[in-house]
PDB file of N, CA and C in Angstrom:
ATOM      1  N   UNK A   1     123.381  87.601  83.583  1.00  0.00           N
ATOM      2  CA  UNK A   1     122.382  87.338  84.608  1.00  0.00           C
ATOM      3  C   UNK A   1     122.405  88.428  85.659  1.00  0.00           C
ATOM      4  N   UNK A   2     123.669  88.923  86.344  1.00  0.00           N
ATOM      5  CA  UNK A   2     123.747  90.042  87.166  1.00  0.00           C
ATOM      6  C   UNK A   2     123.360  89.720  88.950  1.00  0.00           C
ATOM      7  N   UNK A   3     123.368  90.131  89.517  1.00  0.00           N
ATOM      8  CA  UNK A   3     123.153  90.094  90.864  1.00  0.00           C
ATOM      9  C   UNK A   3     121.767  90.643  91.425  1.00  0.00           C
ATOM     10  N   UNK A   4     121.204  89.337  92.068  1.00  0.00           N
ATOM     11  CA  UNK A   4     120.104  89.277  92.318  1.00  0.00           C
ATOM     12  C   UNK A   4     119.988  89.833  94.151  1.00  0.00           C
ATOM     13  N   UNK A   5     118.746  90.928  94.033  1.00  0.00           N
ATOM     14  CA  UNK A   5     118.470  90.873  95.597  1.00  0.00           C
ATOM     15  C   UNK A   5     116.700  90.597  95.670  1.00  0.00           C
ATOM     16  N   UNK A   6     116.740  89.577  96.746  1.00  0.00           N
ATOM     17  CA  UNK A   6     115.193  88.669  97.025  1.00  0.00           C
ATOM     18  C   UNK A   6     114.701  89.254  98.185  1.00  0.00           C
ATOM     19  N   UNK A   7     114.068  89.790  98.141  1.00  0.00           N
ATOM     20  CA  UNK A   7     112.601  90.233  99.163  1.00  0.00           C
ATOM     21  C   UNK A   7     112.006  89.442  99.208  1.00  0.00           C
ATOM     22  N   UNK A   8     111.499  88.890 100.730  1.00  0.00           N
ATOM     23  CA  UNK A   8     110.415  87.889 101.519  1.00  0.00           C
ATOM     24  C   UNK A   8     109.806  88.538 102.592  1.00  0.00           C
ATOM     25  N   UNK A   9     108.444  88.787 102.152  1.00  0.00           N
ATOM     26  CA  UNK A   9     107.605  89.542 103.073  1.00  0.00           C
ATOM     27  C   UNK A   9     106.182  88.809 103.119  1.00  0.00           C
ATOM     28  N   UNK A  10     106.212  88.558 104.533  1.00  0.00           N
ATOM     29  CA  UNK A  10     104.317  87.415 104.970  1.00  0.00           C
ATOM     30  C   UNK A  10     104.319  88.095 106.406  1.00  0.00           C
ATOM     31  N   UNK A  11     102.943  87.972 105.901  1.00  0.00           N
ATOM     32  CA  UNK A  11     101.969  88.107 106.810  1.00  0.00           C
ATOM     33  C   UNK A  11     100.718  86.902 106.556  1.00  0.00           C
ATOM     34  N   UNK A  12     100.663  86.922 108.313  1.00  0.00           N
ATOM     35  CA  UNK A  12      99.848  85.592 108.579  1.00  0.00           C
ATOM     36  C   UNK A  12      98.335  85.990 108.688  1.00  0.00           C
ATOM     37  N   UNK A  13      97.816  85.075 107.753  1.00  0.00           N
ATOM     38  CA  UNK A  13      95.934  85.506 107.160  1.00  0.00           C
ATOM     39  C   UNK A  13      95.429  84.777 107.953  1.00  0.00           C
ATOM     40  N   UNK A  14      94.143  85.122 108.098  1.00  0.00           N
ATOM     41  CA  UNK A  14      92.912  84.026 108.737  1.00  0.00           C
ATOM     42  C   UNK A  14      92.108  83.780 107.373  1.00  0.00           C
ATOM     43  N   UNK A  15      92.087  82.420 106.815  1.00  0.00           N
ATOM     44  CA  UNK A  15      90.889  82.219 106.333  1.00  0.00           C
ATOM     45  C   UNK A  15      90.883  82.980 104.779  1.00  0.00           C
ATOM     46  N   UNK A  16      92.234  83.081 104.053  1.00  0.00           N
ATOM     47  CA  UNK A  16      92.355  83.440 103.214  1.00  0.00           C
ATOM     48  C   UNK A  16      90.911  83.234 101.888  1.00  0.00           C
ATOM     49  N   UNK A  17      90.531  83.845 101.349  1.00  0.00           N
ATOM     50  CA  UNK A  17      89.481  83.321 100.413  1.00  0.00           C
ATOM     51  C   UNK A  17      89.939  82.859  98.587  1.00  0.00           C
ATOM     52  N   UNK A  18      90.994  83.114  98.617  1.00  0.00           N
ATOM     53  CA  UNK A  18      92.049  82.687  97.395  1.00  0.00           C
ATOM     54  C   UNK A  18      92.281  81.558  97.160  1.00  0.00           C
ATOM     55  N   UNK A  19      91.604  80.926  96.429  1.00  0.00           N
ATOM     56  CA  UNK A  19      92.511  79.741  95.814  1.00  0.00           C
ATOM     57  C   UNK A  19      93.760  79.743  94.696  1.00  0.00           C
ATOM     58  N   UNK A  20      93.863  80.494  93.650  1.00  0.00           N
ATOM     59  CA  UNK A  20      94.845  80.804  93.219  1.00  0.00           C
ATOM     60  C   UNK A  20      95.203  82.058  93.779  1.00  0.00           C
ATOM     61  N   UNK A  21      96.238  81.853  94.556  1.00  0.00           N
ATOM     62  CA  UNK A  21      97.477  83.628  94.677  1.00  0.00           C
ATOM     63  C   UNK A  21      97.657  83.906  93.829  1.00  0.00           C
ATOM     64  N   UNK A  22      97.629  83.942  92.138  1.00  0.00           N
ATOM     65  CA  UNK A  22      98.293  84.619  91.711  1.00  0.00           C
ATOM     66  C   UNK A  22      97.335  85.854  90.878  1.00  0.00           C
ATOM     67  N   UNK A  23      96.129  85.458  91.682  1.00  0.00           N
ATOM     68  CA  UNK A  23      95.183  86.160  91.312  1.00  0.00           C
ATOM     69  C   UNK A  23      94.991  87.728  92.117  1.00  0.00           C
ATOM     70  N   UNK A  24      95.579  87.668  92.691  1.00  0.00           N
ATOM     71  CA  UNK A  24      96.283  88.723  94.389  1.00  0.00           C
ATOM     72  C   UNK A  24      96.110  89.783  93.066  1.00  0.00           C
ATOM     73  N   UNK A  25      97.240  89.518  91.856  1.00  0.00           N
ATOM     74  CA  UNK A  25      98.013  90.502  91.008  1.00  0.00           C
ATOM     75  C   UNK A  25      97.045  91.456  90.025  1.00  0.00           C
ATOM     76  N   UNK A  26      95.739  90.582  89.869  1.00  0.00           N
ATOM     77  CA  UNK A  26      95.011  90.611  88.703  1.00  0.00           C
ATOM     78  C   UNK A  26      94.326  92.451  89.027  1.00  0.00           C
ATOM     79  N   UNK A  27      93.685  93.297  88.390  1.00  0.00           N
ATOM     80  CA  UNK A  27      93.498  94.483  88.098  1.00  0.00           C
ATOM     81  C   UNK A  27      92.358  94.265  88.954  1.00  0.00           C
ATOM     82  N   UNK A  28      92.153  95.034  90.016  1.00  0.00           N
ATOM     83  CA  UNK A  28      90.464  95.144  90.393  1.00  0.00           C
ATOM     84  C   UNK A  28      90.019  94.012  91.403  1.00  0.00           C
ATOM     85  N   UNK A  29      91.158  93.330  91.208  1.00  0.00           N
ATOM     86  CA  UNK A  29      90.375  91.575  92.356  1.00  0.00           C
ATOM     87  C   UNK A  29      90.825  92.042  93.366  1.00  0.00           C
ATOM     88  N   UNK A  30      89.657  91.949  94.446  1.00  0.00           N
ATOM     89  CA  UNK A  30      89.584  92.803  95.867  1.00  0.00           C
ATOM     90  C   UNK A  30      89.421  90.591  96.440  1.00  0.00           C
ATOM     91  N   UNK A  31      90.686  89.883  97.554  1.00  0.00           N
ATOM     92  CA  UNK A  31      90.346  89.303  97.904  1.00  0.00           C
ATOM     93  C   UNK A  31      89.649  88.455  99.506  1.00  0.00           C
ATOM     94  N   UNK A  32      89.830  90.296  99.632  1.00  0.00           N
ATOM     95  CA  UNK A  32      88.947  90.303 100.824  1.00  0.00           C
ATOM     96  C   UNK A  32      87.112  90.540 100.648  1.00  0.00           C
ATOM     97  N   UNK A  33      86.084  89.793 100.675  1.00  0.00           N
ATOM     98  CA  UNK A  33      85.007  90.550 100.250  1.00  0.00           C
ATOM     99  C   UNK A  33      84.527  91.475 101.436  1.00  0.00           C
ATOM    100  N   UNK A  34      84.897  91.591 102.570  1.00  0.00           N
ATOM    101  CA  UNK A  34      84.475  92.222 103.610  1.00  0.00           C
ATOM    102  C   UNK A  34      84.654  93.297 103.846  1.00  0.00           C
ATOM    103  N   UNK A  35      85.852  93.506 102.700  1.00  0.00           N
ATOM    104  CA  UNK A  35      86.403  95.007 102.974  1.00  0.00           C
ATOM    105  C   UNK A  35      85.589  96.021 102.199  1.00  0.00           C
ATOM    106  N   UNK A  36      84.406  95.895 101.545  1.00  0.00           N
ATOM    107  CA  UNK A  36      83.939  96.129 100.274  1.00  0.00           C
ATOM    108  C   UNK A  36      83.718  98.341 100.866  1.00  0.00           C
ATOM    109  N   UNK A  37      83.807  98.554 102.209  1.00  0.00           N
ATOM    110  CA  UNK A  37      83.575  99.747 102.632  1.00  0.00           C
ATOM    111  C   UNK A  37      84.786 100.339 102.866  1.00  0.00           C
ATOM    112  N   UNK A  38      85.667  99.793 102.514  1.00  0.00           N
ATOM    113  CA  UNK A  38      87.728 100.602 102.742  1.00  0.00           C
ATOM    114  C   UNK A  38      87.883 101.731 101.625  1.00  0.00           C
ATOM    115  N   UNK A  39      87.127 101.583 100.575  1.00  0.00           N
ATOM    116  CA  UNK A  39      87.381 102.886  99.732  1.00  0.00           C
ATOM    117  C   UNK A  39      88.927 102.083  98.780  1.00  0.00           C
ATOM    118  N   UNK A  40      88.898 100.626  98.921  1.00  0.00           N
ATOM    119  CA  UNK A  40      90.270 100.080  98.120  1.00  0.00           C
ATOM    120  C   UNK A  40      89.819  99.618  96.875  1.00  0.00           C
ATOM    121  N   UNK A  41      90.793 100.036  95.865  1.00  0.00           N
ATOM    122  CA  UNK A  41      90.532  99.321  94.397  1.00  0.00           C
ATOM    123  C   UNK A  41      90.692  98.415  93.726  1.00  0.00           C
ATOM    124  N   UNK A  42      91.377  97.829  94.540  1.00  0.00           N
ATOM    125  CA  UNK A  42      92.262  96.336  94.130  1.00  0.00           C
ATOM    126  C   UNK A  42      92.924  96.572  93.120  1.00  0.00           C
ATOM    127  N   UNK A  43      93.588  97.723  93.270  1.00  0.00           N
ATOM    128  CA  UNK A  43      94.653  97.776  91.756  1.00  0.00           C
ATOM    129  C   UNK A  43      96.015  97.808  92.318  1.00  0.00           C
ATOM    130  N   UNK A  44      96.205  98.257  93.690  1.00  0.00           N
ATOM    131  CA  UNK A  44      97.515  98.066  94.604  1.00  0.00           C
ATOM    132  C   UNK A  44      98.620  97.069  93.771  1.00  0.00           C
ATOM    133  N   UNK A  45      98.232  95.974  94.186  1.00  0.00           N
ATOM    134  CA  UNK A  45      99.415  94.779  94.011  1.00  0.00           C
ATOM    135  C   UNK A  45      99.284  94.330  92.016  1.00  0.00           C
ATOM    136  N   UNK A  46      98.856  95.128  91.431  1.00  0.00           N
ATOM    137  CA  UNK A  46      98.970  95.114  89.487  1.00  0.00           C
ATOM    138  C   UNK A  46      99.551  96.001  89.806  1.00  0.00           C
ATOM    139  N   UNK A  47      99.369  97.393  90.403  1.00  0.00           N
ATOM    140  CA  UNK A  47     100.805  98.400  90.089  1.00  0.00           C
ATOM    141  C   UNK A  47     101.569  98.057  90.520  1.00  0.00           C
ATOM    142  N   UNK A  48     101.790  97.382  91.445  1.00  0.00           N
ATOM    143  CA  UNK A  48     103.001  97.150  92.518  1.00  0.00           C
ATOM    144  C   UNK A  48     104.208  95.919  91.418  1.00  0.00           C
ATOM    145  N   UNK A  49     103.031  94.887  90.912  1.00  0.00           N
ATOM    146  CA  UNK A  49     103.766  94.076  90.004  1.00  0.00           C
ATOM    147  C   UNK A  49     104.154  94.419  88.735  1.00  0.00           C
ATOM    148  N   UNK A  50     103.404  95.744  88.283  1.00  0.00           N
ATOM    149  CA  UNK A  50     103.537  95.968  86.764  1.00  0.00           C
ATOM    150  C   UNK A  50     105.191  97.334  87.126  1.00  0.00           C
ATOM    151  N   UNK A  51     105.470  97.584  88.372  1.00  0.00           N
ATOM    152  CA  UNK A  51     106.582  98.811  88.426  1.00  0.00           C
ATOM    153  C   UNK A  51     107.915  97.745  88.943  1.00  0.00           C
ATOM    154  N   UNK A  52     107.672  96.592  89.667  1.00  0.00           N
ATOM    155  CA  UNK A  52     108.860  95.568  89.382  1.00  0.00           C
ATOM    156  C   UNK A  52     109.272  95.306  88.342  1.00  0.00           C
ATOM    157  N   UNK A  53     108.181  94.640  87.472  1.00  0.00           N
ATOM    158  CA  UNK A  53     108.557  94.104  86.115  1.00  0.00           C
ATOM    159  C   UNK A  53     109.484  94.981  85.394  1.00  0.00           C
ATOM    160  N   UNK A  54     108.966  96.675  85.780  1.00  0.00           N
ATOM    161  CA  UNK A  54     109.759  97.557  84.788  1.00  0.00           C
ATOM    162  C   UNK A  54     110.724  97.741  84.965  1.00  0.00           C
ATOM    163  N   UNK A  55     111.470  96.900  86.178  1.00  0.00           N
ATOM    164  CA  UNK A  55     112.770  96.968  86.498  1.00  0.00           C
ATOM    165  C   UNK A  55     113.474  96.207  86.619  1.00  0.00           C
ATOM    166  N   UNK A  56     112.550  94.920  85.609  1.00  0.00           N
ATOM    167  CA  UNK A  56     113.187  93.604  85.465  1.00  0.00           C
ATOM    168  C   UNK A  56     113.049  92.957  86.541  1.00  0.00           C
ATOM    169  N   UNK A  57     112.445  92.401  87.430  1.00  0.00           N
ATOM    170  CA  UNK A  57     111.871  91.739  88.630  1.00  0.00           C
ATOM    171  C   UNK A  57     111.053  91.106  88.605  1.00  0.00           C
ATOM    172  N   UNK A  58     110.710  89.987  89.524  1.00  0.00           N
ATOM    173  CA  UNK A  58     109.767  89.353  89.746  1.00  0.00           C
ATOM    174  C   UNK A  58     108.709  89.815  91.004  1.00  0.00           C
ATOM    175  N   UNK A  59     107.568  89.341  90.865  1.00  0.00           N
ATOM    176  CA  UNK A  59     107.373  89.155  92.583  1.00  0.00           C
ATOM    177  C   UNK A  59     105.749  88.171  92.436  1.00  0.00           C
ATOM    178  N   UNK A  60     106.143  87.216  93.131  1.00  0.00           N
ATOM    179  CA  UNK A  60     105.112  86.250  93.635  1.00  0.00           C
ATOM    180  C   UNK A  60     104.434  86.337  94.683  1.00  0.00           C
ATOM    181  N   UNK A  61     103.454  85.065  94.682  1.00  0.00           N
ATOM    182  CA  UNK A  61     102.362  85.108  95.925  1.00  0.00           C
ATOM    183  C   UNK A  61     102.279  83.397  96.317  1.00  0.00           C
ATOM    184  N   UNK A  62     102.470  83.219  97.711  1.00  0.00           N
ATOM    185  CA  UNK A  62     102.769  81.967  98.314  1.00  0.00           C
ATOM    186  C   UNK A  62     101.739  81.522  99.205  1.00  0.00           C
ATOM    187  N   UNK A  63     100.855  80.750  99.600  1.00  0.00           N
ATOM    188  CA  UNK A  63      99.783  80.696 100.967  1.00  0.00           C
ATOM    189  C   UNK A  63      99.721  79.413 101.284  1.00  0.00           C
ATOM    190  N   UNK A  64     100.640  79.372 102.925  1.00  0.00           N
ATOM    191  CA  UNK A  64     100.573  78.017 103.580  1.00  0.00           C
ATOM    192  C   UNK A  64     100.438  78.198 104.593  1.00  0.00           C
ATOM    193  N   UNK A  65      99.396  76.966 105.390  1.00  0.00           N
ATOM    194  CA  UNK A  65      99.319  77.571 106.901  1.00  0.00           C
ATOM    195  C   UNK A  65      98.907  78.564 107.470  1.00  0.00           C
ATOM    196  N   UNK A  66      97.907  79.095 106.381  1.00  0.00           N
ATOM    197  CA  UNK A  66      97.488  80.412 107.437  1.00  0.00           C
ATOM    198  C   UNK A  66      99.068  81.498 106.986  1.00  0.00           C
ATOM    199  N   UNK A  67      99.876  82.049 106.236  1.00  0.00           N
ATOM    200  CA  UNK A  67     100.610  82.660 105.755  1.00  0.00           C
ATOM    201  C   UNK A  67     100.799  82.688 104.708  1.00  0.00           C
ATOM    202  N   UNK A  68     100.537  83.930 104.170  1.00  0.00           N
ATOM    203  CA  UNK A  68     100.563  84.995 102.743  1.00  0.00           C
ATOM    204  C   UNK A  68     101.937  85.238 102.624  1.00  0.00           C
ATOM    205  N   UNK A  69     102.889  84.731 101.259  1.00  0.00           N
ATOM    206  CA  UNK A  69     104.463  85.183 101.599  1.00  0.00           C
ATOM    207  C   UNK A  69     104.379  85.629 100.301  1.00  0.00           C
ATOM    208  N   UNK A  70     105.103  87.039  99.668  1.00  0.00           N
ATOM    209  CA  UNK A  70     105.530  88.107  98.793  1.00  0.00           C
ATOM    210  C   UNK A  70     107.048  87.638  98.938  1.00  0.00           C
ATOM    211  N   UNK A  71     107.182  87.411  97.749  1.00  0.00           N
ATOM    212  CA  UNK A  71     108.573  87.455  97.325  1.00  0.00           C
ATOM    213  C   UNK A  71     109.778  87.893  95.882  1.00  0.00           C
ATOM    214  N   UNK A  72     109.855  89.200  96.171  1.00  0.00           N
ATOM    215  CA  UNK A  72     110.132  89.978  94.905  1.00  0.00           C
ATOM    216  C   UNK A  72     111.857  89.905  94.862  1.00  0.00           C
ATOM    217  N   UNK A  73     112.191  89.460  93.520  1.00  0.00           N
ATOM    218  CA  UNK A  73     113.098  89.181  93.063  1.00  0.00           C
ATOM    219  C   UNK A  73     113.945  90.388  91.348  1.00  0.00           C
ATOM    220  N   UNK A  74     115.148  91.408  92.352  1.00  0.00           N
ATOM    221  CA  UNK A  74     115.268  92.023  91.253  1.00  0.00           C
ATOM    222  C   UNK A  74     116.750  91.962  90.881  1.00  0.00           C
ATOM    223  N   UNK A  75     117.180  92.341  89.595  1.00  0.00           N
ATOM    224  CA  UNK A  75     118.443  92.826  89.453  1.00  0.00           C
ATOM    225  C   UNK A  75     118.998  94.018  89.993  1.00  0.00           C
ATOM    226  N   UNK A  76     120.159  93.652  90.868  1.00  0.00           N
ATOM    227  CA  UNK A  76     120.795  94.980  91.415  1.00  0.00           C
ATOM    228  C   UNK A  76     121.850  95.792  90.433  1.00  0.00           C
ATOM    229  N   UNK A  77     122.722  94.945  89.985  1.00  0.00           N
ATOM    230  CA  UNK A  77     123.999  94.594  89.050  1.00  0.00           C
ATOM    231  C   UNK A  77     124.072  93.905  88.267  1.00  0.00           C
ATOM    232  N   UNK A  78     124.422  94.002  86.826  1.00  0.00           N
ATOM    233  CA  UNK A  78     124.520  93.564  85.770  1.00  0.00           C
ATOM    234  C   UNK A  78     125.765  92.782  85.799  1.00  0.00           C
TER     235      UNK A  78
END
């Protein structure tokens, strides 16, 4: 199993438009529609999840209360 280190990172949303978070991850899903003039691709958080994975990690998406929580889970030590 090896030794685990957990990252917890939120930031507090207004008015999130997500009903499933785990859709945050998906290729291209922009879930802000307002931002549609930022020049963003919504591919951020698929690379971000597809370069954990390659290192054996997790990382999720949490939304309560008005707070977005990231929580990436990797092996340090075998």
């Amino acid at each position: 199993m090896g030794i685990k280190a957990v990252f917890t990172i939120s930031n507090q949303t207004e008015n999130l438009q997500v009903q499933d978070v785990s859709k945050l991850f998906e290729r291209f899903y922009r879930g802000d529609k307002a931002r549609k003039e930022d020049g963003g691709s919504g591919i951020g958080l698929a690379i971000t999840k597809r370069i954990i994975e390659l290192h054996g990690g997790t990382i999720e998406a949490d939304n309560k209360e008005d707070w977005l929580t990231f929580t990436i889970e990797v092996i340090v030590k075998e």
